[in-house]
C-alpha atoms as a PDB file:
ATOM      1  CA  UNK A   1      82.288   0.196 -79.625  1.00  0.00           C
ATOM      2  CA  UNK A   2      80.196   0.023 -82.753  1.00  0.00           C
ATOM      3  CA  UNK A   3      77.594  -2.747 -83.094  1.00  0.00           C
ATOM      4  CA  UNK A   4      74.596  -2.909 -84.668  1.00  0.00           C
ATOM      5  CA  UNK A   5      70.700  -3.476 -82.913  1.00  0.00           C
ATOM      6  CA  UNK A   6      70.022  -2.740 -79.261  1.00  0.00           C
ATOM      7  CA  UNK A   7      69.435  -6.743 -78.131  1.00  0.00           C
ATOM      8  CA  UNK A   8      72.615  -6.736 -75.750  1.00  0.00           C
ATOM      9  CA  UNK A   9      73.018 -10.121 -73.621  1.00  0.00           C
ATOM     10  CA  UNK A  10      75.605 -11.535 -71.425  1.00  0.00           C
ATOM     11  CA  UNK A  11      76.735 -15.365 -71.410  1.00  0.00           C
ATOM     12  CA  UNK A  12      79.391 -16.818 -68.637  1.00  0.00           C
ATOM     13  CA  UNK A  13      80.751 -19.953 -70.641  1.00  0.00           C
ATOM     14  CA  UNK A  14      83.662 -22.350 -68.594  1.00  0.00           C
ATOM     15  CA  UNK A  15      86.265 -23.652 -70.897  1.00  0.00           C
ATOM     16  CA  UNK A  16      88.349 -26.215 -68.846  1.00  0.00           C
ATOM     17  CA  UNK A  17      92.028 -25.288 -70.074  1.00  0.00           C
ATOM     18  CA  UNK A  18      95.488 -26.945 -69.192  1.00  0.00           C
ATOM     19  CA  UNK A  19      96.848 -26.060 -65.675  1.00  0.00           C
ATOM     20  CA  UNK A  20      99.325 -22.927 -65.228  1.00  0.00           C
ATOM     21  CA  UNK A  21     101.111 -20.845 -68.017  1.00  0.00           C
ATOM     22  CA  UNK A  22     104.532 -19.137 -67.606  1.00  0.00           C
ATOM     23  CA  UNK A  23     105.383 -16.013 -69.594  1.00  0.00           C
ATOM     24  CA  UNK A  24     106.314 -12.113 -67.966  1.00  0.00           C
ATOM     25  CA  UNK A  25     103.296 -10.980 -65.392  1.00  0.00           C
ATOM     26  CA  UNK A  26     102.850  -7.510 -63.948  1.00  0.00           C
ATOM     27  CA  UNK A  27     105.865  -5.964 -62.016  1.00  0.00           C
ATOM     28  CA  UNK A  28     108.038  -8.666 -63.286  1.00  0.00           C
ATOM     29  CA  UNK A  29     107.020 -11.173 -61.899  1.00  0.00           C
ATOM     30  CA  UNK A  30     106.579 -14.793 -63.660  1.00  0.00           C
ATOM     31  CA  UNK A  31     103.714 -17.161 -63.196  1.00  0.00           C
ATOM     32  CA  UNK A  32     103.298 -20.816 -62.013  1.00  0.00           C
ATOM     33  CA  UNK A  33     104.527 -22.769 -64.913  1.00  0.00           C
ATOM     34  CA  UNK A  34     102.890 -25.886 -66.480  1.00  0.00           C
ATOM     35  CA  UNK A  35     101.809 -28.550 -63.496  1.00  0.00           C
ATOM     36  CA  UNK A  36     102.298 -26.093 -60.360  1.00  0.00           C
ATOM     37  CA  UNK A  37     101.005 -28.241 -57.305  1.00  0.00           C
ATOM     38  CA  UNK A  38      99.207 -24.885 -56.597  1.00  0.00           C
ATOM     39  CA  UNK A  39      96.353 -25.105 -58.859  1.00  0.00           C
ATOM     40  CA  UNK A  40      92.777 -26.105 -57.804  1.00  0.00           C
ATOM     41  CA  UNK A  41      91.450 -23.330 -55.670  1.00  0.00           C
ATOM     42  CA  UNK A  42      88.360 -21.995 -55.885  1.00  0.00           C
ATOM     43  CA  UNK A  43      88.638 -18.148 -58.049  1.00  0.00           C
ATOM     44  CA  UNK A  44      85.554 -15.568 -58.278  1.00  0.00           C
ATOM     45  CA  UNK A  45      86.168 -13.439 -61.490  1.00  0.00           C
ATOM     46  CA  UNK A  46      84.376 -10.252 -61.509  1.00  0.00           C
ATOM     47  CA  UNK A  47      84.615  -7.768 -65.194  1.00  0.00           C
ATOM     48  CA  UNK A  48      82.513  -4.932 -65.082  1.00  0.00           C
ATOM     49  CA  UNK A  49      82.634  -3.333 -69.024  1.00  0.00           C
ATOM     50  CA  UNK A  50      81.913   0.711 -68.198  1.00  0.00           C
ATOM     51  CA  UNK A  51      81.070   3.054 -71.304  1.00  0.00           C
ATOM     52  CA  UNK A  52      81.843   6.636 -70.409  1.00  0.00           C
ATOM     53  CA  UNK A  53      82.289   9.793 -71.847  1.00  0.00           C
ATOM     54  CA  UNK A  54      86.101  10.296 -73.125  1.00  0.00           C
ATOM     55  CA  UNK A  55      86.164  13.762 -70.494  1.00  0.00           C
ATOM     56  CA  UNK A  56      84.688  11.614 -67.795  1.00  0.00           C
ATOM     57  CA  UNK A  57      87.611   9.620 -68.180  1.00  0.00           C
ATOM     58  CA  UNK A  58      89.922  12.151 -68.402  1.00  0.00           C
ATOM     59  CA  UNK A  59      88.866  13.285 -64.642  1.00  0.00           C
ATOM     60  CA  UNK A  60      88.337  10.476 -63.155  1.00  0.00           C
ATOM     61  CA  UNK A  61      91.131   8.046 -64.588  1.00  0.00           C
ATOM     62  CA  UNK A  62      93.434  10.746 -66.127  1.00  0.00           C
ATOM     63  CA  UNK A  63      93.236   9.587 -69.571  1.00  0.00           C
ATOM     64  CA  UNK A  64      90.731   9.979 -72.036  1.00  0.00           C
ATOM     65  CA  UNK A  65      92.761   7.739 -74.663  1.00  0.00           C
ATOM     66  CA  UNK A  66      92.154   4.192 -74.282  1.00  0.00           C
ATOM     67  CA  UNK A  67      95.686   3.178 -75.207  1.00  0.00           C
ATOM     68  CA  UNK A  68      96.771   5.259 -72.042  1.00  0.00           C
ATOM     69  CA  UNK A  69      94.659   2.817 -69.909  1.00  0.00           C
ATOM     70  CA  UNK A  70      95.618  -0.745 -71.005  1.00  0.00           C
ATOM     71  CA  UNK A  71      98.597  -0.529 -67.891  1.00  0.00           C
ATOM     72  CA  UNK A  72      96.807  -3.181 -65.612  1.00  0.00           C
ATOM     73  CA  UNK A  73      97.961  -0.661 -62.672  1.00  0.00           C
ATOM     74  CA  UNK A  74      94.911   1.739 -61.822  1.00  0.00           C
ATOM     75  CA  UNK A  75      93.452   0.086 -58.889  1.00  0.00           C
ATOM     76  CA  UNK A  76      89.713   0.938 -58.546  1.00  0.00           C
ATOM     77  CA  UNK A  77      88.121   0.686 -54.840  1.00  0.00           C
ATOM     78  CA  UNK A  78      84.422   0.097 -53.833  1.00  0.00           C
ATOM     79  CA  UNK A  79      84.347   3.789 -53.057  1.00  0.00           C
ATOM     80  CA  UNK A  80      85.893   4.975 -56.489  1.00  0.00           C
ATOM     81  CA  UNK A  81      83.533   2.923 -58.290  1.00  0.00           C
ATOM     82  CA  UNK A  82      80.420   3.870 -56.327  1.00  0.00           C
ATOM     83  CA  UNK A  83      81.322   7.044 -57.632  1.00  0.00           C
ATOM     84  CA  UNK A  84      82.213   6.215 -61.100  1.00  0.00           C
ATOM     85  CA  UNK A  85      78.679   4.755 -61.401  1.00  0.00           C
ATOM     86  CA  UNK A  86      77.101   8.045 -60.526  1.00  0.00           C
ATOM     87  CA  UNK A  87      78.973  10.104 -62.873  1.00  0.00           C
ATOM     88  CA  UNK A  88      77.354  11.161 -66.020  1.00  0.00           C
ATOM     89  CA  UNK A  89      76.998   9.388 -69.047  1.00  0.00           C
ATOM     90  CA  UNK A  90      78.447   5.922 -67.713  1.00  0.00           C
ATOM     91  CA  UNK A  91      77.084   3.186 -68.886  1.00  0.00           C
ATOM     92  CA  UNK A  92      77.330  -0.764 -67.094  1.00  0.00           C
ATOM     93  CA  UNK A  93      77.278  -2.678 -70.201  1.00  0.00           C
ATOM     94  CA  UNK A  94      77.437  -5.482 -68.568  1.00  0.00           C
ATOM     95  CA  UNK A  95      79.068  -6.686 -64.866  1.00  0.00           C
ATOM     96  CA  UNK A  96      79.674 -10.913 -65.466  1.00  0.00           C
ATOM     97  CA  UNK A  97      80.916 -12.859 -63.032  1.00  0.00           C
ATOM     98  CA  UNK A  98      81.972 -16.700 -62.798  1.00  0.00           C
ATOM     99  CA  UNK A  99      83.549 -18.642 -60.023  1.00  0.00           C
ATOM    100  CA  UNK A 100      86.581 -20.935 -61.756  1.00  0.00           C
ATOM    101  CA  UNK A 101      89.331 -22.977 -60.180  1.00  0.00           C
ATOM    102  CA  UNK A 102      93.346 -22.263 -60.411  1.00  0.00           C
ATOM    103  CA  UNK A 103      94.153 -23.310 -64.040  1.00  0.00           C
ATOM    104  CA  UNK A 104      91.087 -23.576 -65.215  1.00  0.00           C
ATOM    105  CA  UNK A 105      90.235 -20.990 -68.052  1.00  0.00           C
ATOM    106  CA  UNK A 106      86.476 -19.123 -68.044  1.00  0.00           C
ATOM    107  CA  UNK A 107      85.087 -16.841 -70.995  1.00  0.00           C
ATOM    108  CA  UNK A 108      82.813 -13.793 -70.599  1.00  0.00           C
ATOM    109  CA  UNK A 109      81.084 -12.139 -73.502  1.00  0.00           C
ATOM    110  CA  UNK A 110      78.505  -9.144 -73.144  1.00  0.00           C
ATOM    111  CA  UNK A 111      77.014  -8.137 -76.940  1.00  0.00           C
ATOM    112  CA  UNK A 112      74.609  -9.983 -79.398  1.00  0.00           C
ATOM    113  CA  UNK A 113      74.841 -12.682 -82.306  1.00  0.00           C
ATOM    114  CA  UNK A 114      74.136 -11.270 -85.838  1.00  0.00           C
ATOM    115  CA  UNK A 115      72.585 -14.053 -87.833  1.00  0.00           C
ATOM    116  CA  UNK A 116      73.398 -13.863 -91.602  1.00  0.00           C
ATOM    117  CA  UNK A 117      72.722 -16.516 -94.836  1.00  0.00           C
ATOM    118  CA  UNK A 118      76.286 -16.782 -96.700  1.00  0.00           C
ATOM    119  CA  UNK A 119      74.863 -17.906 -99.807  1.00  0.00           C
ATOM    120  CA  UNK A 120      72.592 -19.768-102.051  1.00  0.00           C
ATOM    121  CA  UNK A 121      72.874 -23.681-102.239  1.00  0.00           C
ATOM    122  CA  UNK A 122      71.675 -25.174-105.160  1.00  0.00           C
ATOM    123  CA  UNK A 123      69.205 -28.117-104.021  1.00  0.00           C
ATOM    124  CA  UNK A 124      69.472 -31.071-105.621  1.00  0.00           C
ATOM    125  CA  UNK A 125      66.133 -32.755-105.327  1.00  0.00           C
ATOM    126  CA  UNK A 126      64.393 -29.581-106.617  1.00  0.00           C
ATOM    127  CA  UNK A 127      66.787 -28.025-108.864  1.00  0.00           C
ATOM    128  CA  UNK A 128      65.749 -24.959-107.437  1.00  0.00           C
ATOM    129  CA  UNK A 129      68.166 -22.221-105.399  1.00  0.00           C
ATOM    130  CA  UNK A 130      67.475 -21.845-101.899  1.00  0.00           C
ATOM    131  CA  UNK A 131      69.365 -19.742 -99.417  1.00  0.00           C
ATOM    132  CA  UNK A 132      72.102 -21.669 -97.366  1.00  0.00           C
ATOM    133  CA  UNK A 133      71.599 -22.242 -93.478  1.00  0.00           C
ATOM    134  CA  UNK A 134      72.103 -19.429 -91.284  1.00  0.00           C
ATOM    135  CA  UNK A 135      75.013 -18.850 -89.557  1.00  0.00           C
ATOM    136  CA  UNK A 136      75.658 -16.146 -87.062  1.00  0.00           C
ATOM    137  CA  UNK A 137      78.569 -13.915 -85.612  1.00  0.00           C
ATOM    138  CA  UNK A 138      79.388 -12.465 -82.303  1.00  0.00           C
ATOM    139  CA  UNK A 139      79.421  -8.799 -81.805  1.00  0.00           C
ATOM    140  CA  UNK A 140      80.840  -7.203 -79.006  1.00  0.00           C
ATOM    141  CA  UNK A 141      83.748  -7.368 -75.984  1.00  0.00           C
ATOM    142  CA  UNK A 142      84.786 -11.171 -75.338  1.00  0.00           C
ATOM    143  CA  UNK A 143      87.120 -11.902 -72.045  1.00  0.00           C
ATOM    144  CA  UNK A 144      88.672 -15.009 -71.514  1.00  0.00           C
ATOM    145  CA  UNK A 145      90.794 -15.390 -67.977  1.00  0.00           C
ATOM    146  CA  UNK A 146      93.064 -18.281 -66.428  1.00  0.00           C
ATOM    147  CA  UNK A 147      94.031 -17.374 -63.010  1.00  0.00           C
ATOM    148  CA  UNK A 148      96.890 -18.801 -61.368  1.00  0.00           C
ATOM    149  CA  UNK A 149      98.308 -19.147 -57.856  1.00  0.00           C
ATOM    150  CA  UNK A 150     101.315 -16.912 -57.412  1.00  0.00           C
ATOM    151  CA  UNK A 151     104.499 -19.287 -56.123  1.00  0.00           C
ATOM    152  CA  UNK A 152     105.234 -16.967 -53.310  1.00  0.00           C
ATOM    153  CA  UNK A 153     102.278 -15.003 -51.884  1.00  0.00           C
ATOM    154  CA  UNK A 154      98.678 -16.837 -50.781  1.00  0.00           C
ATOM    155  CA  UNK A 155      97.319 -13.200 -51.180  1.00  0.00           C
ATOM    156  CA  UNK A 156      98.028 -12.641 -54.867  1.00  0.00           C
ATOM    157  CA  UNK A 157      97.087 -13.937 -58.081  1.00  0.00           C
ATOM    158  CA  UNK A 158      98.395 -14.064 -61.453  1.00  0.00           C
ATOM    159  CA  UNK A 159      95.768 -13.757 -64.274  1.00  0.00           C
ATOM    160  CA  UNK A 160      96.118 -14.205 -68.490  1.00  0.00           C
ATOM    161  CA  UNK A 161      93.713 -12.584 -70.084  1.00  0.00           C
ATOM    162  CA  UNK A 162      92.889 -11.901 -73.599  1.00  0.00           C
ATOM    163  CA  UNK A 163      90.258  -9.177 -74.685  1.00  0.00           C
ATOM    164  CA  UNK A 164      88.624  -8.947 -78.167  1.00  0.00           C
ATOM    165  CA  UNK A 165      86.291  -6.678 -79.359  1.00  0.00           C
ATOM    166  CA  UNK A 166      83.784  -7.503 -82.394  1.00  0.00           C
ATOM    167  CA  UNK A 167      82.450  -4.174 -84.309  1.00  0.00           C
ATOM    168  CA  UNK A 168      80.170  -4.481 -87.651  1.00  0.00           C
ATOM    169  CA  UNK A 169      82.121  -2.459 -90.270  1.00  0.00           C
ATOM    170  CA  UNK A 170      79.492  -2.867 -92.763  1.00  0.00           C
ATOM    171  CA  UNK A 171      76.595  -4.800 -94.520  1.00  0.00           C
ATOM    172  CA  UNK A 172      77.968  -6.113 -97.506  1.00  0.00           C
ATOM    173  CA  UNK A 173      75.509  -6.572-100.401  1.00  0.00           C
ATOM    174  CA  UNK A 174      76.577  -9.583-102.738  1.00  0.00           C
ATOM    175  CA  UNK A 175      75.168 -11.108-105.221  1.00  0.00           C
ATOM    176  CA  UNK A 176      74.775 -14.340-107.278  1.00  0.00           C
ATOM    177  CA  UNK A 177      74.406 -14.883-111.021  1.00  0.00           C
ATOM    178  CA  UNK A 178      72.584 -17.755-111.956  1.00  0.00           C
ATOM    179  CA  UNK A 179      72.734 -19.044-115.487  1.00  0.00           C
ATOM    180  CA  UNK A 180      69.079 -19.353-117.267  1.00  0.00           C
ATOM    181  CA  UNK A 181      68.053 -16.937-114.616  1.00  0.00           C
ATOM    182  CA  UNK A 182      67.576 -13.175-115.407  1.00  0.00           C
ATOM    183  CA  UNK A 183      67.752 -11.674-112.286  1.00  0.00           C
ATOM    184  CA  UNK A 184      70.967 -12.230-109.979  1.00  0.00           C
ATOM    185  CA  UNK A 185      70.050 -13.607-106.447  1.00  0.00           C
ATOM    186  CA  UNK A 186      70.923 -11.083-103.614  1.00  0.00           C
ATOM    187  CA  UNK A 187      72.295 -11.587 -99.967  1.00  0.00           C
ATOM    188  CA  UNK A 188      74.015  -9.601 -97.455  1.00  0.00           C
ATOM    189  CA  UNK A 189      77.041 -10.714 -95.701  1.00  0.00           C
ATOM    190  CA  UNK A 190      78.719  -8.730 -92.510  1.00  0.00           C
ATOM    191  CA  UNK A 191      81.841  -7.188 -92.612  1.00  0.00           C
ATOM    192  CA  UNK A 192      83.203  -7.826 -89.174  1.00  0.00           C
ATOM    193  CA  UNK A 193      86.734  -5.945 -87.512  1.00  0.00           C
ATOM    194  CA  UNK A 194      87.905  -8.098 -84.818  1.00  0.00           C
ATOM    195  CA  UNK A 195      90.819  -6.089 -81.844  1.00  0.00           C
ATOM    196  CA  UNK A 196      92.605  -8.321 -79.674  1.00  0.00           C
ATOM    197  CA  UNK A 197      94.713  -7.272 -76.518  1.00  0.00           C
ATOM    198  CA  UNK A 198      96.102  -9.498 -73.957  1.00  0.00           C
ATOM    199  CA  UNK A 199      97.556  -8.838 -70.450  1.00  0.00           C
ATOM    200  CA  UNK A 200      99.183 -10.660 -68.255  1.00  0.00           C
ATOM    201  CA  UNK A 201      98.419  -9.218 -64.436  1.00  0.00           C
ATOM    202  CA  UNK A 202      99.818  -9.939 -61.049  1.00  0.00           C
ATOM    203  CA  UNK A 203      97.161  -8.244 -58.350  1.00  0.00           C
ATOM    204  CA  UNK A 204      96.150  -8.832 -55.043  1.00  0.00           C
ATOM    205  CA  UNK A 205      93.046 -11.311 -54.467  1.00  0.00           C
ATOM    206  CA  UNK A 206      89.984  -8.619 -54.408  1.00  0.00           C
ATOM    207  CA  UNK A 207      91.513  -5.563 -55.709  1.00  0.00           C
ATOM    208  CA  UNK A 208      90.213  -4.708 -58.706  1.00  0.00           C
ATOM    209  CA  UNK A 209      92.005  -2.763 -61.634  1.00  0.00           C
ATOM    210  CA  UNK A 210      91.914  -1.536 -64.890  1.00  0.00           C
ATOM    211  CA  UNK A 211      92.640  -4.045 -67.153  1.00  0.00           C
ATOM    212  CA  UNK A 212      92.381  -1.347 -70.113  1.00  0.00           C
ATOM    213  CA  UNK A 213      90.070   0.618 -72.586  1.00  0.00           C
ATOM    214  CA  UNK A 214      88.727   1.092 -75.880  1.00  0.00           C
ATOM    215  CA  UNK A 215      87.156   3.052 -78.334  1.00  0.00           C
ATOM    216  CA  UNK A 216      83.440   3.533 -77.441  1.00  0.00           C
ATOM    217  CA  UNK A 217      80.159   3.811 -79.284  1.00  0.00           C
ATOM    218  CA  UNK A 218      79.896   7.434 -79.921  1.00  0.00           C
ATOM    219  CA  UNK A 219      81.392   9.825 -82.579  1.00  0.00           C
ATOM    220  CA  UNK A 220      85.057   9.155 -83.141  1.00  0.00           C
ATOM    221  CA  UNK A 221      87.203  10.158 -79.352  1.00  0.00           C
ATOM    222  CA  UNK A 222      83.928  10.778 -77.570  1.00  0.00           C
ATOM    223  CA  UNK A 223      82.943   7.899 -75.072  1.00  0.00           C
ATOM    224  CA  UNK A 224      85.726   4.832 -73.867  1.00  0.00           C
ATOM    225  CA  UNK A 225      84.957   1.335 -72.760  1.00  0.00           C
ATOM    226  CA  UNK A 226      86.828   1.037 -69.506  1.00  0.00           C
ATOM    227  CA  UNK A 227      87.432  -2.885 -68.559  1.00  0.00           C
ATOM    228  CA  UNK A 228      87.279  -3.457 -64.885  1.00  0.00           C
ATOM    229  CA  UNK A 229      88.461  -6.830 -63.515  1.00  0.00           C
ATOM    230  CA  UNK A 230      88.838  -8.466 -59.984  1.00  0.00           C
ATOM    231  CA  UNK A 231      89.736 -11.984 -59.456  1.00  0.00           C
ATOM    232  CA  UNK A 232      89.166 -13.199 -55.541  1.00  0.00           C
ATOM    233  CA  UNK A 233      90.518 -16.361 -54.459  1.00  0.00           C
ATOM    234  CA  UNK A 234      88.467 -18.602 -51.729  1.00  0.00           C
ATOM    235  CA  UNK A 235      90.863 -17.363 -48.889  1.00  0.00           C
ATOM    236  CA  UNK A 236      87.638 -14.264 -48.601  1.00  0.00           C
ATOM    237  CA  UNK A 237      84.059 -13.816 -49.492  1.00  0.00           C
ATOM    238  CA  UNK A 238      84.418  -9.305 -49.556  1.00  0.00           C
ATOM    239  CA  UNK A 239      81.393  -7.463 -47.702  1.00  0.00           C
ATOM    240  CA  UNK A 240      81.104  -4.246 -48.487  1.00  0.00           C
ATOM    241  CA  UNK A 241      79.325  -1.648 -46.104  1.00  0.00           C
ATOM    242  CA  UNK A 242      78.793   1.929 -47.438  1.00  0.00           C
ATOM    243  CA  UNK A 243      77.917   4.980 -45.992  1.00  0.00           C
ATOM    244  CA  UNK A 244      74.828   4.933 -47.866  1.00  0.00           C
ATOM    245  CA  UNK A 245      73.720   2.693 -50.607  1.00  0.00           C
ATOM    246  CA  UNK A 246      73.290  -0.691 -51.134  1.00  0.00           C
ATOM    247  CA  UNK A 247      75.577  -3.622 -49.206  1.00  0.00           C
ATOM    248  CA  UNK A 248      77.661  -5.811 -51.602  1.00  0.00           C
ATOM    249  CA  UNK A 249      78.070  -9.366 -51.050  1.00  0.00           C
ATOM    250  CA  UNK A 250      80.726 -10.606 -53.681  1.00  0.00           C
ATOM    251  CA  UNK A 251      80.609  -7.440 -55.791  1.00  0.00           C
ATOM    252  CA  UNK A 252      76.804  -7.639 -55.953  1.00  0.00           C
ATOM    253  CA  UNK A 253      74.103  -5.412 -54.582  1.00  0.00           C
ATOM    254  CA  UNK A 254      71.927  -6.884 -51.981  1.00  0.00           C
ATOM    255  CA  UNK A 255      68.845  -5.571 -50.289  1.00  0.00           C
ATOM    256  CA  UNK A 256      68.836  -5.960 -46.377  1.00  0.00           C
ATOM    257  CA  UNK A 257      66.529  -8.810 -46.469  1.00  0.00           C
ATOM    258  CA  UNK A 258      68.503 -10.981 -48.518  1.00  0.00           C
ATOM    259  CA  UNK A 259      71.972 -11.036 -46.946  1.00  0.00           C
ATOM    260  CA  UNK A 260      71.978 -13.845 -44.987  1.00  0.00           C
ATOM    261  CA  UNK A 261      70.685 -15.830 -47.738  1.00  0.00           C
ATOM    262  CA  UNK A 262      73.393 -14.155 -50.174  1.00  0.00           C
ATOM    263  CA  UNK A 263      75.708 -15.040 -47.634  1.00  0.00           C
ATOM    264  CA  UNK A 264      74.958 -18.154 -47.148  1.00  0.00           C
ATOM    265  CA  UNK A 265      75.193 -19.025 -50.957  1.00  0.00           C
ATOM    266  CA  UNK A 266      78.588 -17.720 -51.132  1.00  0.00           C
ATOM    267  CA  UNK A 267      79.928 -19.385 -48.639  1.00  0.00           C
ATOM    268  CA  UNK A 268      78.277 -23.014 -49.986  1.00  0.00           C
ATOM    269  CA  UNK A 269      80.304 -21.867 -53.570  1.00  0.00           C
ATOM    270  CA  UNK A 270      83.667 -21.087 -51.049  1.00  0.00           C
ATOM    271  CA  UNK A 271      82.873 -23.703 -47.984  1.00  0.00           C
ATOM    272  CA  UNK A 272      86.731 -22.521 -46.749  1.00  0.00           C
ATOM    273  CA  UNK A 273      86.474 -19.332 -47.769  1.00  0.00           C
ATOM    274  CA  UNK A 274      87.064 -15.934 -44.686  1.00  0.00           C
ATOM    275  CA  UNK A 275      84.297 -13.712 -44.608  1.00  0.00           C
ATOM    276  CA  UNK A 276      85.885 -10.102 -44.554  1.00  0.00           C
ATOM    277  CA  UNK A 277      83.231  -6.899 -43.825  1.00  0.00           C
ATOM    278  CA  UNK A 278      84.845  -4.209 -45.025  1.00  0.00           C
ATOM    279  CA  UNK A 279      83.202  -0.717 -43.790  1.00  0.00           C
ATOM    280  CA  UNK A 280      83.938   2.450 -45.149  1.00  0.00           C
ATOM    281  CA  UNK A 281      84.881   5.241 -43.350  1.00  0.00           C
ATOM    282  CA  UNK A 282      81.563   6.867 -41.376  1.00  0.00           C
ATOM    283  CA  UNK A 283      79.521   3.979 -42.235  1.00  0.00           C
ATOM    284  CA  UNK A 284      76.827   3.689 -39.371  1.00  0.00           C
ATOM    285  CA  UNK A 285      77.419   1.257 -36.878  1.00  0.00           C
ATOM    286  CA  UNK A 286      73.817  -0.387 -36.990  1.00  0.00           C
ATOM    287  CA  UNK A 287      74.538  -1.261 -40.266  1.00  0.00           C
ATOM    288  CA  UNK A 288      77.934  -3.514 -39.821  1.00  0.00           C
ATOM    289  CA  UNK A 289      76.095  -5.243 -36.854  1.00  0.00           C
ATOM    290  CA  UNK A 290      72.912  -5.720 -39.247  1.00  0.00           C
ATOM    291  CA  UNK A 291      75.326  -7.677 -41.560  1.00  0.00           C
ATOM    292  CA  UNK A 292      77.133  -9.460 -38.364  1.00  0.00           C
ATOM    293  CA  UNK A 293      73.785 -10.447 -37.798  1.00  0.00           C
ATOM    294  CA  UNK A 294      73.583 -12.032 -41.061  1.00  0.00           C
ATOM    295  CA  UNK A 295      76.305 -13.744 -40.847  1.00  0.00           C
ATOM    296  CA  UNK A 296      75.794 -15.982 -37.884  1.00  0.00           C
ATOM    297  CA  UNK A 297      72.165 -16.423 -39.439  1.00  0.00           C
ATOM    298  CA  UNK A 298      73.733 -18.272 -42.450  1.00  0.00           C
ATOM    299  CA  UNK A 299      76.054 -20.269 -39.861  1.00  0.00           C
ATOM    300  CA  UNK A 300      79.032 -18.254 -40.551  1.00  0.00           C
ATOM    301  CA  UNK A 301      81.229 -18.136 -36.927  1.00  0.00           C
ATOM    302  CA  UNK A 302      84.622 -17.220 -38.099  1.00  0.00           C
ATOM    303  CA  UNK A 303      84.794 -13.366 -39.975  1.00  0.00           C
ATOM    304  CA  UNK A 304      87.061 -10.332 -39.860  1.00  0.00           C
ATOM    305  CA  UNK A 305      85.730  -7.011 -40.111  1.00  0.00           C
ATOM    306  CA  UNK A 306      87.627  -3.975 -41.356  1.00  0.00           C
ATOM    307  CA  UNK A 307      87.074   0.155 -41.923  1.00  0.00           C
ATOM    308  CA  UNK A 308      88.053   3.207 -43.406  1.00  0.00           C
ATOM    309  CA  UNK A 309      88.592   1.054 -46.882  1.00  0.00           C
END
């Protein structure tokens, strides 16, 4: 992904959309349409945007080209992307997430604003030229989600999403001829190339997947953008225990001294949410009773714990 500067922010904006959509969803499926008595749980959306090398890809995904990715089908674990971190040359451009409601549409974007003048305005009182009021552009990977109750099965959700990506082609130099006035007034203006793709996914509430990739910021075919997403409905707040490593509460990192307040919080965002611990394989036992622990600390009584995941 091309963009110009190094200031790279992330805003989490809530758009409140109508209720439902219908239209073909992954594996065939169709979603809730328009009006489903199903919407109004509580959703966490997770993205995490992941810049790697193009050969990284290759061996960890199997596909270096990002077309090849945009399937919605790779499923990505805690354990896979532990590892996909540590690889290297990966870079976590950004990892937003938002807690929504069924039907209501959210909007993640992780890049910068380019502020530009379009012009000279010719002032009236003065007589005199003066450049026009700024305006600015977004540059970078914009995701917008609606997630959806599927009709049949509590444990899945439906999700449309749209991805675009904003790259500066070039700075444009214009400029403006004035009569009377020898020298032509000059201003830039940005040349901006806008990609769009959209998915429709069907996935089960706190697997994550690959949504799909794109060209990254390198030389031409070197690095990808991989787009990670994971939508979790309030039936479970996910703890993840590693062998090593930091615990994740949610998807996020979280030293030992803050879990029960982490905890806690989460479960005041998803008051009827399940609490699942999920343990990998050869995790120590001290740890999964440290996060226990925890649990009854922030007044949680009813959780399911689970290994080798």
């Amino acid at each position: 992904m091309r963009r110009a500067g190094s200031l790279w922010q992330m805003a989490v904006m809530a758009m409140v959309a109508a209720p439902g959509w219908a239209g073909e969803a992954g594996g065939g499926s169709t979603g809730p349409e328009t009006g489903s008595d199903l919407v109004g749980g509580q959703v966490l959306i997770e993205c995490r945007f992941v810049e790697l090398p193009s050969k990284e890809a290759q061996a960890f995904f199997g596909a270096a080209d990002p077309a090849t990715l945009a399937t919605g089908t790779a499923v990505v674990t805690d354990e896979m992307w532990e590892r996909l971190a540590a690889r290297p040359g990966v870079k976590i451009l950004s990892a937003p997430r938002v807690i929504t409601v069924l039907g209501q549409s959210v909007q993640m974007f992780t890049g910068q604003e380019y502020p530009y003048s379009p012009g000279f305005e010719l002032n009236s009182e003065t007589g005199s030229w003066e450049p026009a009021p700024m305006q600015t552009k977004e540059l970078g990977i914009k995701l917008t989600c609606m997630p959806s109750a599927h009709p049949e099965d509590p444990r899945r959700l439906f999700g449309a999403i749209e991805v675009s990506l904003s790259d500066l082609v070039e700075e444009r130099h214009e400029r403006l001829t004035v009569p009377g006035r020898g020298k032509p007034l000059e201003y830039t203006l940005p040349v901006i190339a806008t990609r769009t793709m959209t998915a429709t996914v069907c996935m089960p509430s706190g697997q994550m997947i690959v949504l799909g990739g794109l060209d990254g910021s390198g030389p031409k075919d070197a690095t990808v953008v991989v787009i990670l997403v994971r939508m979790t409905s309030e039936a479970a707040i996910s703890i993840w225990v590693p062998v090593t490593g930091d615990i994740t509460v949610g998807g996020q990192h979280c030293a030992p001294a803050e879990l029960s307040a982490r905890i806690g919080g989460e479960a005041r965002l998803r008051p009827r949410a399940e609490v699942v611990i999920r343990a990998a394989a050869g995790a120590d036992f001290a740890r999964v009773t440290s996060v226990v622990d925890a649990c009854r600390t922030a007044g949680i009584e009813q959780l399911s714990i689970t290994t080798g995941q």
